[in-house]
Protein backbone atom coordinates (compact mmCIF):
# COMPACT_ATOMS: atom_id res chain seq x y z
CA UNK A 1 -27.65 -10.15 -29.28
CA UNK A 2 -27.48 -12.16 -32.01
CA UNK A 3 -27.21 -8.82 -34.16
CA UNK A 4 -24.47 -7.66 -32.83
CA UNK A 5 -22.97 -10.98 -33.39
CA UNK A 6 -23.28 -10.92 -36.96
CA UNK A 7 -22.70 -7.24 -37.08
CA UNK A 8 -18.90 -7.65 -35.86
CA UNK A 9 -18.53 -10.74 -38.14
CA UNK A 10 -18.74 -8.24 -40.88
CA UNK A 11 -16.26 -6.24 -39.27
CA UNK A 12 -12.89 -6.50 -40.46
CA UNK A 13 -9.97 -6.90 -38.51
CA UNK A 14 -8.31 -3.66 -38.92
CA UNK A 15 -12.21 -2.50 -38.23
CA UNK A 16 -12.37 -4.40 -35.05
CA UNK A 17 -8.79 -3.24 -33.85
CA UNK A 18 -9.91 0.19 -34.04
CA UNK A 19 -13.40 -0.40 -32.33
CA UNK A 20 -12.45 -0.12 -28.95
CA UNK A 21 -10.32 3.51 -29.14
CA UNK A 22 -13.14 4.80 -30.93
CA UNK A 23 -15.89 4.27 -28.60
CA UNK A 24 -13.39 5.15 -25.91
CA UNK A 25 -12.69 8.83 -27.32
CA UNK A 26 -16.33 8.94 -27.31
CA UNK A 27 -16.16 8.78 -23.68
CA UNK A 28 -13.60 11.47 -23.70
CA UNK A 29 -10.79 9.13 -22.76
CA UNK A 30 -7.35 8.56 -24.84
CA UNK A 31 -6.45 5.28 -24.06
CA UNK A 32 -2.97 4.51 -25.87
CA UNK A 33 -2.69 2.24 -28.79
CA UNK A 34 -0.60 -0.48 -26.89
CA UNK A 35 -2.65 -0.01 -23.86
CA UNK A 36 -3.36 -3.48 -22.18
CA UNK A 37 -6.74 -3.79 -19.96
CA UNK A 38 -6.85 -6.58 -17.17
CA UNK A 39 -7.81 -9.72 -17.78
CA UNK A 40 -11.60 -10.14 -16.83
CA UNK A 41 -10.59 -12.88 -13.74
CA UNK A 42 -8.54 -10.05 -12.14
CA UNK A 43 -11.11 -7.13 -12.81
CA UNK A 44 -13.83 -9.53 -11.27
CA UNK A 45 -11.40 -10.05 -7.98
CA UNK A 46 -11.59 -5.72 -7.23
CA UNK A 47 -14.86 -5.50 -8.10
CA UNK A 48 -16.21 -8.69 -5.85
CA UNK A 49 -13.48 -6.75 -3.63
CA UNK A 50 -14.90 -3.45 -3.79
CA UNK A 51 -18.60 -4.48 -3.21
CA UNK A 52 -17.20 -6.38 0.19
CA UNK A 53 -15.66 -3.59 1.40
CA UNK A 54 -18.35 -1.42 0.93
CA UNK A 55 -20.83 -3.84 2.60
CA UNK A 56 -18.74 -4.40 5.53
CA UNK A 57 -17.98 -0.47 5.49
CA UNK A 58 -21.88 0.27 5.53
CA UNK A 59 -22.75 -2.18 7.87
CA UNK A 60 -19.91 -1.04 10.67
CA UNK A 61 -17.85 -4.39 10.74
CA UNK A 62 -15.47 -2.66 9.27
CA UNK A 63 -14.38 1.01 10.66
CA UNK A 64 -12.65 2.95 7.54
CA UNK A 65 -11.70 5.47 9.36
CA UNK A 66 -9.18 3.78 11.35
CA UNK A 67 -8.50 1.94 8.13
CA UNK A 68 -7.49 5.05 6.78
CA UNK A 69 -5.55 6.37 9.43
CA UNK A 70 -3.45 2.92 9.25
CA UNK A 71 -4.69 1.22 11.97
CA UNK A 72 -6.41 -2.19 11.82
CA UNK A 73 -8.01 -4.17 14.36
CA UNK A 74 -9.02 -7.93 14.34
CA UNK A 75 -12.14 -7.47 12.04
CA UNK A 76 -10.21 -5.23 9.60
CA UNK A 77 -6.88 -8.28 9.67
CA UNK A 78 -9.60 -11.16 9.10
CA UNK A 79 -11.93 -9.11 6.17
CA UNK A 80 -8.05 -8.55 4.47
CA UNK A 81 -7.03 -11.61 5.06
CA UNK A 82 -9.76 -13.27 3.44
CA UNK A 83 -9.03 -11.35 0.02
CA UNK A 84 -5.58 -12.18 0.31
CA UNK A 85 -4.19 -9.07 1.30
CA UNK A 86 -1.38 -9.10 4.01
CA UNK A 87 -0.95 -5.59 5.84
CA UNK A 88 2.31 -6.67 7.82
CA UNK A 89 3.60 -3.41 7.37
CA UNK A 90 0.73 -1.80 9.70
C-alpha cells in the first residue's frame, strides 16, 4: 500500500486526472470526461441496500415476485420502509 502511495505522489496532476478514463477504457467502458460518480456515502446506501434485499429475497421474507408484479404486502411495506423508500403509489 504504501507503494502505491508514493507511486501517485509522483503522479502529476494532469497524470492523475487522466488515471481514472484510462483504466476505465481498459475495461471497455467510455465514461465521459465530465462524468460525475456518486459520492461513496450514497454508493454504500444501494449496496448495504442491495445485499438486504437479496437476503430477505433468499430467505422468503420477502416474495419478489409479487414485488415485481407491483404488489406489496406488510413484510415488503416494513423491509422498504426501513431503507427509506415510500411506495404510496402501489
Amino acid at each position: 500500500m504504501f507503494s502505491k502511495h508514493r507511486h501517485f505522489d509522483r503522479m502529476t496532476k494532469r497524470e492523475l486526472l487522466k488515471s481514472p478514463y484510462r483504466e476505465w477504457s481498459k475495461l471497455g467502458r467510455n465514461v465521459a470526461r465530465r462524468f460525475v460518480f456518486c459520492d461513496l456515502s450514497r454508493a454504500k446506501k444501494h449496496m448495504e441496500f442491495l445485499a438486504d434485499i437479496v437476503g430477505y429475497a433468499s430467505s422468503r421474507v420477502l416474495d419478489v415476485e409479487a414485488i415485481a408484479q407491483g404488489v406489496f404486502n406488510a413484510d415488503a411495506r416494513s423491509f422498504f420502509g426501513q431503507h427509506g423508500i415510500t411506495i404510496d403509489g402501489f
